[in-house]
N, C-alpha and C. Protein backbone atom coordinates (compact mmCIF):
# COMPACT_ATOMS: atom_id res chain seq x y z
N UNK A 1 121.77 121.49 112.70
CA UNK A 1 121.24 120.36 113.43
C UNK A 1 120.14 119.69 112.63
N UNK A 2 119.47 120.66 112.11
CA UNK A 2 118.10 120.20 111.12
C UNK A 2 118.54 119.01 110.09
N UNK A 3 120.20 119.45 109.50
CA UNK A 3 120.65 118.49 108.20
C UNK A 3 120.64 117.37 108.58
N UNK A 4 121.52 117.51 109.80
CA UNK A 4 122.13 115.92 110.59
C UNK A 4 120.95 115.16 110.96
N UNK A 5 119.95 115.73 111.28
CA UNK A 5 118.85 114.40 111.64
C UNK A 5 118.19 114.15 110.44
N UNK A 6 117.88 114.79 109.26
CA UNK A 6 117.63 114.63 108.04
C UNK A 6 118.61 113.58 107.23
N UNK A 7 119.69 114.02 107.53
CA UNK A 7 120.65 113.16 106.86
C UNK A 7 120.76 111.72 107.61
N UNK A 8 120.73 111.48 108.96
CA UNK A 8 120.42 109.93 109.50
C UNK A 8 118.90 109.59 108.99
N UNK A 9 117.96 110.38 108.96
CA UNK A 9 116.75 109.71 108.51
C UNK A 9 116.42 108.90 107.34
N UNK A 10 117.60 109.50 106.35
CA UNK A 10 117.94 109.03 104.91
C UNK A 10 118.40 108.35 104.94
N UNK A 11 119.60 107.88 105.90
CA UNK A 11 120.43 107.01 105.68
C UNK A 11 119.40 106.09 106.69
N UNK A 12 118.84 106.28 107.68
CA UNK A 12 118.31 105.04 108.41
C UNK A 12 117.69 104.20 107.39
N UNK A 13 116.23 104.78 106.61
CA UNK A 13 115.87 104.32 105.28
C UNK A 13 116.20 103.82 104.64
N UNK A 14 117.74 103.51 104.07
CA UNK A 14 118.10 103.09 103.38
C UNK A 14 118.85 102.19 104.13
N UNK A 15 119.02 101.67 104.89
CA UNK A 15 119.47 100.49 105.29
C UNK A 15 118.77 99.59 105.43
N UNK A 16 119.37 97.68 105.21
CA UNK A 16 118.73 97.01 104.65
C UNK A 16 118.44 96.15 106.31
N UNK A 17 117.34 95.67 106.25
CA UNK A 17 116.80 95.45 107.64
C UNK A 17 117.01 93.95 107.34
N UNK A 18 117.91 92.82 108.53
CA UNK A 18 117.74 91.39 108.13
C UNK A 18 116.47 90.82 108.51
N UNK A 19 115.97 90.18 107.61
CA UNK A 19 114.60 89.35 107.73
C UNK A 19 114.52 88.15 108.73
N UNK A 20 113.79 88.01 109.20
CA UNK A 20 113.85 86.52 110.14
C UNK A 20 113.57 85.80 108.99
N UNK A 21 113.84 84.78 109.73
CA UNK A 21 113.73 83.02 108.96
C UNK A 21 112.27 82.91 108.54
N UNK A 22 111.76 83.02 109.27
CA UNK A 22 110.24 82.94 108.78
C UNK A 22 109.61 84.61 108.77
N UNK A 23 109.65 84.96 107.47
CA UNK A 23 109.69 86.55 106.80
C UNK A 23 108.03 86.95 107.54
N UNK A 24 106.94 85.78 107.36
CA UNK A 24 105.79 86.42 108.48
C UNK A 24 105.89 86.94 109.24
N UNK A 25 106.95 86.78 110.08
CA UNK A 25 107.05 87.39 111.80
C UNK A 25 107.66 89.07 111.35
N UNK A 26 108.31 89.40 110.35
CA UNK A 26 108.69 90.54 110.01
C UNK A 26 107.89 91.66 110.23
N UNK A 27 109.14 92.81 110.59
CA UNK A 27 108.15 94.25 110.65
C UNK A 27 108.28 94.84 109.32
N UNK A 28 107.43 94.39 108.75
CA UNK A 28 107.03 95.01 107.15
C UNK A 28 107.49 96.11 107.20
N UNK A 29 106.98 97.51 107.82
CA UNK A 29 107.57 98.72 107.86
C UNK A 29 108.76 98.93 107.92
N UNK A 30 109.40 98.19 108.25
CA UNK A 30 111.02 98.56 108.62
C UNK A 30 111.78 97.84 107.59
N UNK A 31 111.11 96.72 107.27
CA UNK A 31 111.87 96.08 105.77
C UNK A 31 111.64 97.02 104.43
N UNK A 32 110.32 97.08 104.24
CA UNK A 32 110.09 98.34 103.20
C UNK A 32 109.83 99.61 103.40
N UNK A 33 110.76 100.49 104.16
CA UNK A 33 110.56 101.61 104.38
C UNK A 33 109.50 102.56 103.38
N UNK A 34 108.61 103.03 104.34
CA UNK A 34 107.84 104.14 103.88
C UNK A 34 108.47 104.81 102.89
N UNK A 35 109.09 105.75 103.45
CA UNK A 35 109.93 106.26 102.60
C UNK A 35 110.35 106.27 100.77
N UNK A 36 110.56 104.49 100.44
CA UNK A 36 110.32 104.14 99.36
C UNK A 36 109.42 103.55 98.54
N UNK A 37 108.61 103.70 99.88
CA UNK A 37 107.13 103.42 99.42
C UNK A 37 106.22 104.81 98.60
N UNK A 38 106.23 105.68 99.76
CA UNK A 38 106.13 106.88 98.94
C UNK A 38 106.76 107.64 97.11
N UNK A 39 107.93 107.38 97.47
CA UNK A 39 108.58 107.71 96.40
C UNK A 39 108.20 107.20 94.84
N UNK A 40 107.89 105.34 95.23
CA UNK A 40 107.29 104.69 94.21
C UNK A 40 106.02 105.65 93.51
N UNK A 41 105.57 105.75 94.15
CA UNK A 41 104.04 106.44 93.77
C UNK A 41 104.09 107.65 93.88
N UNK A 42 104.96 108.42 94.00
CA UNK A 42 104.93 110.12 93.40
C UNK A 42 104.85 110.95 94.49
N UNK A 43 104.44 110.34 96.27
CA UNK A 43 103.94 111.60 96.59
C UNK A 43 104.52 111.48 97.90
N UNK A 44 103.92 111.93 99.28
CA UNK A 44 104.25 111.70 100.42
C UNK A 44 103.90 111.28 101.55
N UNK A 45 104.75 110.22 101.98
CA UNK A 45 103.91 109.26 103.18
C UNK A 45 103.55 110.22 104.69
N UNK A 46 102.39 109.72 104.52
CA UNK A 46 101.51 110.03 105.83
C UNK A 46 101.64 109.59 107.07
N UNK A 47 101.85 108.02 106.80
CA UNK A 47 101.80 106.85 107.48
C UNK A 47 101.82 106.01 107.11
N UNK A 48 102.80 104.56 107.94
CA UNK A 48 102.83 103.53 107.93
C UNK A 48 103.00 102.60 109.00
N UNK A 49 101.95 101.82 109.19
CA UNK A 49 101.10 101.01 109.82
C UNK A 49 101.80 99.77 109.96
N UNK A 50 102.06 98.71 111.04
CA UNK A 50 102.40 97.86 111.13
C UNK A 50 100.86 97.00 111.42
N UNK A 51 100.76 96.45 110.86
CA UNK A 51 99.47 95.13 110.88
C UNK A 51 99.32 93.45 111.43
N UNK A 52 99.07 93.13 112.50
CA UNK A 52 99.64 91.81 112.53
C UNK A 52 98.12 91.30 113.33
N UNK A 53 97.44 91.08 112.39
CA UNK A 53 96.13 90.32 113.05
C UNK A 53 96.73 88.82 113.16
N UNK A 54 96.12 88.48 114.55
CA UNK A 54 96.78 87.34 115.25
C UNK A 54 97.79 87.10 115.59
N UNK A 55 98.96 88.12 115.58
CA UNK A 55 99.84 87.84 115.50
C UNK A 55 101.11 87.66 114.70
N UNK A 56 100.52 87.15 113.54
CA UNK A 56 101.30 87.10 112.79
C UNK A 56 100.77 87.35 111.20
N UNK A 57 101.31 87.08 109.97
CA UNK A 57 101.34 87.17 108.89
C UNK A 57 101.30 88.94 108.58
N UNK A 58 102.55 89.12 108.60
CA UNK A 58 103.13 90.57 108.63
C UNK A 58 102.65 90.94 107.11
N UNK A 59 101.90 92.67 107.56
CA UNK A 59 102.06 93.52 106.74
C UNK A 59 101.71 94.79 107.30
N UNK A 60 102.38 95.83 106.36
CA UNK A 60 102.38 97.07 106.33
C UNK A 60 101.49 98.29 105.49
N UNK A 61 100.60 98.98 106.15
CA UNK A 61 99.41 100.00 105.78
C UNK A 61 100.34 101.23 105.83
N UNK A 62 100.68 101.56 104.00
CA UNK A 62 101.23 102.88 103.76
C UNK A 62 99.77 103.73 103.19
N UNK A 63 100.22 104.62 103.83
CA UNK A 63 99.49 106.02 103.36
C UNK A 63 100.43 107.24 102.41
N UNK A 64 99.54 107.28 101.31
CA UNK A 64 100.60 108.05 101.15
C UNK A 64 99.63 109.43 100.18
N UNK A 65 100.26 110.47 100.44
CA UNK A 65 99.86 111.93 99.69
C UNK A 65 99.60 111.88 98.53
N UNK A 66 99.45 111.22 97.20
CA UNK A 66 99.64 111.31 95.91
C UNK A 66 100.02 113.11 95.16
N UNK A 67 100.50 113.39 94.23
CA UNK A 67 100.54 114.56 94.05
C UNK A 67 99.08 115.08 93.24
N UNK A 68 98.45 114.35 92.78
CA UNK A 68 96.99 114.36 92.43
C UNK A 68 96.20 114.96 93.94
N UNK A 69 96.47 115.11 95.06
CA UNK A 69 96.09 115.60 96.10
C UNK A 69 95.74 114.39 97.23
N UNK A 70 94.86 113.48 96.44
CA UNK A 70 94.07 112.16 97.06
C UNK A 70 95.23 111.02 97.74
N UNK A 71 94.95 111.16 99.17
CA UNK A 71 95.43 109.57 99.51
C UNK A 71 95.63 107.92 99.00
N UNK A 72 96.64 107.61 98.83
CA UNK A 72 96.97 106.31 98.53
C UNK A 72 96.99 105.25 99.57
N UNK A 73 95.95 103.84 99.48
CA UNK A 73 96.54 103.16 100.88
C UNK A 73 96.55 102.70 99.80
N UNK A 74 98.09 101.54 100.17
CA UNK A 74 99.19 100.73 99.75
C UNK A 74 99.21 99.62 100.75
N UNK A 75 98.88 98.77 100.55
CA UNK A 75 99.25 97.43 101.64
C UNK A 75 100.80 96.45 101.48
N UNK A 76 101.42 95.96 102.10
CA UNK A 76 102.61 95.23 101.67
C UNK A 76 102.41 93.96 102.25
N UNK A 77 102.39 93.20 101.98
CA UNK A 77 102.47 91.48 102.81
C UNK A 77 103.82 91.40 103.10
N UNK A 78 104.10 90.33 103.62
CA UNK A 78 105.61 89.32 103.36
C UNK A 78 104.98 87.85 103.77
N UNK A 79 104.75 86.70 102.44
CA UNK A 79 104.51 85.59 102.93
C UNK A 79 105.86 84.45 102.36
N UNK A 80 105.29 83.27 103.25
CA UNK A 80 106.59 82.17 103.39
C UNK A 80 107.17 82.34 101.51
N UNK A 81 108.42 82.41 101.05
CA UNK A 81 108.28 81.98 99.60
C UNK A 81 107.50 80.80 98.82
N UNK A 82 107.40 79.43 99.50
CA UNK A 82 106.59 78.83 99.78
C UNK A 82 104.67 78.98 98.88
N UNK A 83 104.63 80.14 99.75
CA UNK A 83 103.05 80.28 99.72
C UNK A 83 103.16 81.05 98.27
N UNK A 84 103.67 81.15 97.60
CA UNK A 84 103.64 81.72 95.79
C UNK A 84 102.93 80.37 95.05
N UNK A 85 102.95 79.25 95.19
CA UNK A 85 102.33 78.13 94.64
C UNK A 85 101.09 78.08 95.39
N UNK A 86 100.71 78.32 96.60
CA UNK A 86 99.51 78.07 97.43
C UNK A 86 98.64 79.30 97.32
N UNK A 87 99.04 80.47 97.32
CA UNK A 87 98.20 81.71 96.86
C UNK A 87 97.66 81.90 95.23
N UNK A 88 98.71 81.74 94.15
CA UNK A 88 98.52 81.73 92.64
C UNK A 88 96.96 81.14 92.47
N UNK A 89 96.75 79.69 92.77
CA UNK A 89 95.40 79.17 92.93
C UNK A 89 94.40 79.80 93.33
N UNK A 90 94.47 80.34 94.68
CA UNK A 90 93.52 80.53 95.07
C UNK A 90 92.58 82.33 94.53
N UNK A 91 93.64 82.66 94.07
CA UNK A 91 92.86 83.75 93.29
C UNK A 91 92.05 83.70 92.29
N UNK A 92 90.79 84.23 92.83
CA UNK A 92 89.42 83.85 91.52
C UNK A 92 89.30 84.67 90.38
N UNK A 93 89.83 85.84 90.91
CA UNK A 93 89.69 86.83 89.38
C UNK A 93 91.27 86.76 88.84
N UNK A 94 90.79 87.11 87.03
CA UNK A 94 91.48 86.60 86.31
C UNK A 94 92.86 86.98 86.75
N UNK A 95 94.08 86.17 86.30
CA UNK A 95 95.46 86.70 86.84
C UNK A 95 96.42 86.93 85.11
N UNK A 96 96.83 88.44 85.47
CA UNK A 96 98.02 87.68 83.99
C UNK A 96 99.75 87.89 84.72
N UNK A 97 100.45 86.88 83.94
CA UNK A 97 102.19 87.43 84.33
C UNK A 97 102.36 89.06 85.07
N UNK A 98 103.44 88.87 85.92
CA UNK A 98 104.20 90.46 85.66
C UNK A 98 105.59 89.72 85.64
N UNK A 99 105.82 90.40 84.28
CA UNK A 99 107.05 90.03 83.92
C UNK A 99 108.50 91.64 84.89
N UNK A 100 109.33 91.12 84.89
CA UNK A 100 110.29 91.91 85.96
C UNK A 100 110.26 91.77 86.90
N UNK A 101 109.67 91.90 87.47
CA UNK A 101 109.28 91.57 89.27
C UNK A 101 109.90 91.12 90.09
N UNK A 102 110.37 89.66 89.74
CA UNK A 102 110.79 88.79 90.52
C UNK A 102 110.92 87.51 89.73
N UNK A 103 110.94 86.13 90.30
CA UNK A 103 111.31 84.69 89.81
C UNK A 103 110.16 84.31 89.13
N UNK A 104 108.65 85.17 90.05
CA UNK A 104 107.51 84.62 89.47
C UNK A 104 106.62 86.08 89.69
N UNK A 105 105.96 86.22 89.36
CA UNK A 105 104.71 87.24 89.37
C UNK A 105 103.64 87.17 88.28
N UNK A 106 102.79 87.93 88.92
CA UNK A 106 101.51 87.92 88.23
C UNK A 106 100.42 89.06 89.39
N UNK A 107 99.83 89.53 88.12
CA UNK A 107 98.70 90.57 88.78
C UNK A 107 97.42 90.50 88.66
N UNK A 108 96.54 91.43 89.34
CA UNK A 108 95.13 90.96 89.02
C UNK A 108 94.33 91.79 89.45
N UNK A 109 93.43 92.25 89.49
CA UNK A 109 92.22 93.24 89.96
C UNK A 109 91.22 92.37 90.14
N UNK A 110 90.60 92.78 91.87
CA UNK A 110 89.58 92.26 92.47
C UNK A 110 88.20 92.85 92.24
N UNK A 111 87.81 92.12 91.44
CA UNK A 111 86.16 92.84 91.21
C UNK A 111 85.66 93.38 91.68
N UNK A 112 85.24 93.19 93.25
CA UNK A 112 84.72 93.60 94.47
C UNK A 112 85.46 95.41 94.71
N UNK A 113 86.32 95.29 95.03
CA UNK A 113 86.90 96.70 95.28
C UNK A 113 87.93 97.33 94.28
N UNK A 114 87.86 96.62 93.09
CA UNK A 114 88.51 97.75 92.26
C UNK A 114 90.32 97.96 92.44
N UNK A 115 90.71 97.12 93.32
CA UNK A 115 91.66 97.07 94.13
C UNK A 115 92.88 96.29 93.17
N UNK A 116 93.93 96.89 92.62
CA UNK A 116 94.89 95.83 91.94
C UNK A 116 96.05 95.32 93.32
N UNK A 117 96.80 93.96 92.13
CA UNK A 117 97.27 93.10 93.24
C UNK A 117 98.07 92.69 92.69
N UNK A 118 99.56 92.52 93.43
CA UNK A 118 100.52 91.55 92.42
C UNK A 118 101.35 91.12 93.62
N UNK A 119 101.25 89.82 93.14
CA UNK A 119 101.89 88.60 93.97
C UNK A 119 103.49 88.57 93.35
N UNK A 120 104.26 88.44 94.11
CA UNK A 120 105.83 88.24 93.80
C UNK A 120 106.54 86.83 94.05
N UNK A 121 107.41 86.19 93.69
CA UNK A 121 107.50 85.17 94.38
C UNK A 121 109.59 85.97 94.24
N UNK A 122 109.95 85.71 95.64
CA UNK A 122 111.56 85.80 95.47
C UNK A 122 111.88 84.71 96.11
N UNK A 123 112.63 83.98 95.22
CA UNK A 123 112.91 82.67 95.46
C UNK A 123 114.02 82.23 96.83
N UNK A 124 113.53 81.65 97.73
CA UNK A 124 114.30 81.37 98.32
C UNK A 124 114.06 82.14 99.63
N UNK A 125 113.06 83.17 99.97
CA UNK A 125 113.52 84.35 100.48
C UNK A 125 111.88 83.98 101.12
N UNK A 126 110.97 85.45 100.34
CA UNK A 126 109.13 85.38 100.55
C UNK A 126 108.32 85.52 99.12
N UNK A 127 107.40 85.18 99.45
CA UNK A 127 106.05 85.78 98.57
C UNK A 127 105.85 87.41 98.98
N UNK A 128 105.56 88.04 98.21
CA UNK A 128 105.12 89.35 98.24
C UNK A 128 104.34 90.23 97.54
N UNK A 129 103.07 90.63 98.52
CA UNK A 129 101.98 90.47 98.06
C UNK A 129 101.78 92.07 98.51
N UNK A 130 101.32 92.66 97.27
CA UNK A 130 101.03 94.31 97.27
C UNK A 130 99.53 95.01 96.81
N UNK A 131 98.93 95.46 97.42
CA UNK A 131 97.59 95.89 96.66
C UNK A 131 97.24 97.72 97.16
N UNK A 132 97.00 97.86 96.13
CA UNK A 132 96.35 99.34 96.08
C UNK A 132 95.82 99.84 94.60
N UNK A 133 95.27 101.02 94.54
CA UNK A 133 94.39 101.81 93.95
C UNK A 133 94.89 101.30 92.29
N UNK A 134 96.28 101.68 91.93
CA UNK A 134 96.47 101.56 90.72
C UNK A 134 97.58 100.42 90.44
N UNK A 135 97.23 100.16 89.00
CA UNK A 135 97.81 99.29 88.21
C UNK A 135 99.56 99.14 88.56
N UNK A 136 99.76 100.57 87.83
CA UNK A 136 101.07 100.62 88.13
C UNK A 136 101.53 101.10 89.36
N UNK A 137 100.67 101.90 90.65
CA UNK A 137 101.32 101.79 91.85
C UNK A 137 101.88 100.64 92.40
N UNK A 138 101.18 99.87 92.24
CA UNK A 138 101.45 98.35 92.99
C UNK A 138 102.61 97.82 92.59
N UNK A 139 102.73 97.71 90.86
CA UNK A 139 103.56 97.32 90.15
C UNK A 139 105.32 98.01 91.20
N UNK A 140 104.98 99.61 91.06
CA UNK A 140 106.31 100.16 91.54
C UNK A 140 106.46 99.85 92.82
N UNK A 141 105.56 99.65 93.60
CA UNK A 141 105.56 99.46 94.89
C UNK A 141 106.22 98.03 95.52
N UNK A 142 105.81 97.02 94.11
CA UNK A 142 106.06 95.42 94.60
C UNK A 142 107.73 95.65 94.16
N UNK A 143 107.97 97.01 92.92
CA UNK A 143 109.61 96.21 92.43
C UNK A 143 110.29 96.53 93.67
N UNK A 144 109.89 97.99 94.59
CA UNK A 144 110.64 98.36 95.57
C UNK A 144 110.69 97.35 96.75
N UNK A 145 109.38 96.61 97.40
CA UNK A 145 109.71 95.75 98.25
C UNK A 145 110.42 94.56 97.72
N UNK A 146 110.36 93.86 96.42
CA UNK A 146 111.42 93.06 96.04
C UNK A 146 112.89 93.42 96.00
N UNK A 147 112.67 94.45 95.97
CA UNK A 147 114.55 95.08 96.21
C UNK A 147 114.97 94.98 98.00
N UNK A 148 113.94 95.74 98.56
CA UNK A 148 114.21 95.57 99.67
C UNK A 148 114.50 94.20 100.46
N UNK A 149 113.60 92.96 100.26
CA UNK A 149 113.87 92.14 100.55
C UNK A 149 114.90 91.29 99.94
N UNK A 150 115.70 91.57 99.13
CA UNK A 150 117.05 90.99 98.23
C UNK A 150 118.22 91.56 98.98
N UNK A 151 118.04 92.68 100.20
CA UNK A 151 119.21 93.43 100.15
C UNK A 151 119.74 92.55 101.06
């Protein structure tokens, strides 16, 4: 009995969740499963948080175990695709490319908290916007929600 609910939990995970029309209203968590959120970054999810101050502009608060021992929070956005030209600007600290990613990307570390960040743009679809502790968490974290949201 233990396999069979193990084995739907895997497979729930891996199914691709359809996005509404306007990807804000989305349950981040359920589009980018924990699950592969964890995995990106080595260790094991704790928790994941659905976030919707005001209402809207969806994102998701992963927690996750690192195998270093220390907790990872991982944030996920989903904004209009749209807002990839209206966000790029408004970031004050320096930005360079991330090449792979997506149609458009670019990353950046916030002075203030030490915090890296990489904006995605998938064309046609959302902006997707990832921040946590390390360089390359984020990096693995943004290719996995760009997959997810392609499926």
């Amino acid at each position: 009995m233990l396999m069979l609910v193990a084995s739907v939990a895997v497979a729930a995970s891996a199914m691709a969740v359809d996005l509404p029309k306007d990807v804000t209203t989305a349950d981040v968590c359920a589009v980018v499963p924990g699950a592969e959120v964890a995995k990106a970054l080595g260790g094991t999810l704790t928790e994941a948080l659905l976030v919707r101050p005001g209402g809207d502009h969806a994102r998701c608060r992963y927690t996750v175990k690192t195998e270093a021992g220390g907790p990872a929070v991982v944030i996920v956005w989903l904004h209009a695709a749209d807002d990839y030209d209206i966000l790029h600007p408004l970031v004050e600290s320096p930005t360079s490319p991330a090449a792979g990613l997506g149609d458009a990307a670019f990353v950046t570390v916030d002075p203030d908290t030490a915090r890296h960040r990489a904006f995605v743009l998938v064309r046609g679809v959302a902006t997707v916007e990832v921040t946590g502790p390390s360089a390359a968490g984020v990096r693995a974290v943004a290719a996995e929600a760009v997959r997810a949201v392609r499926r």
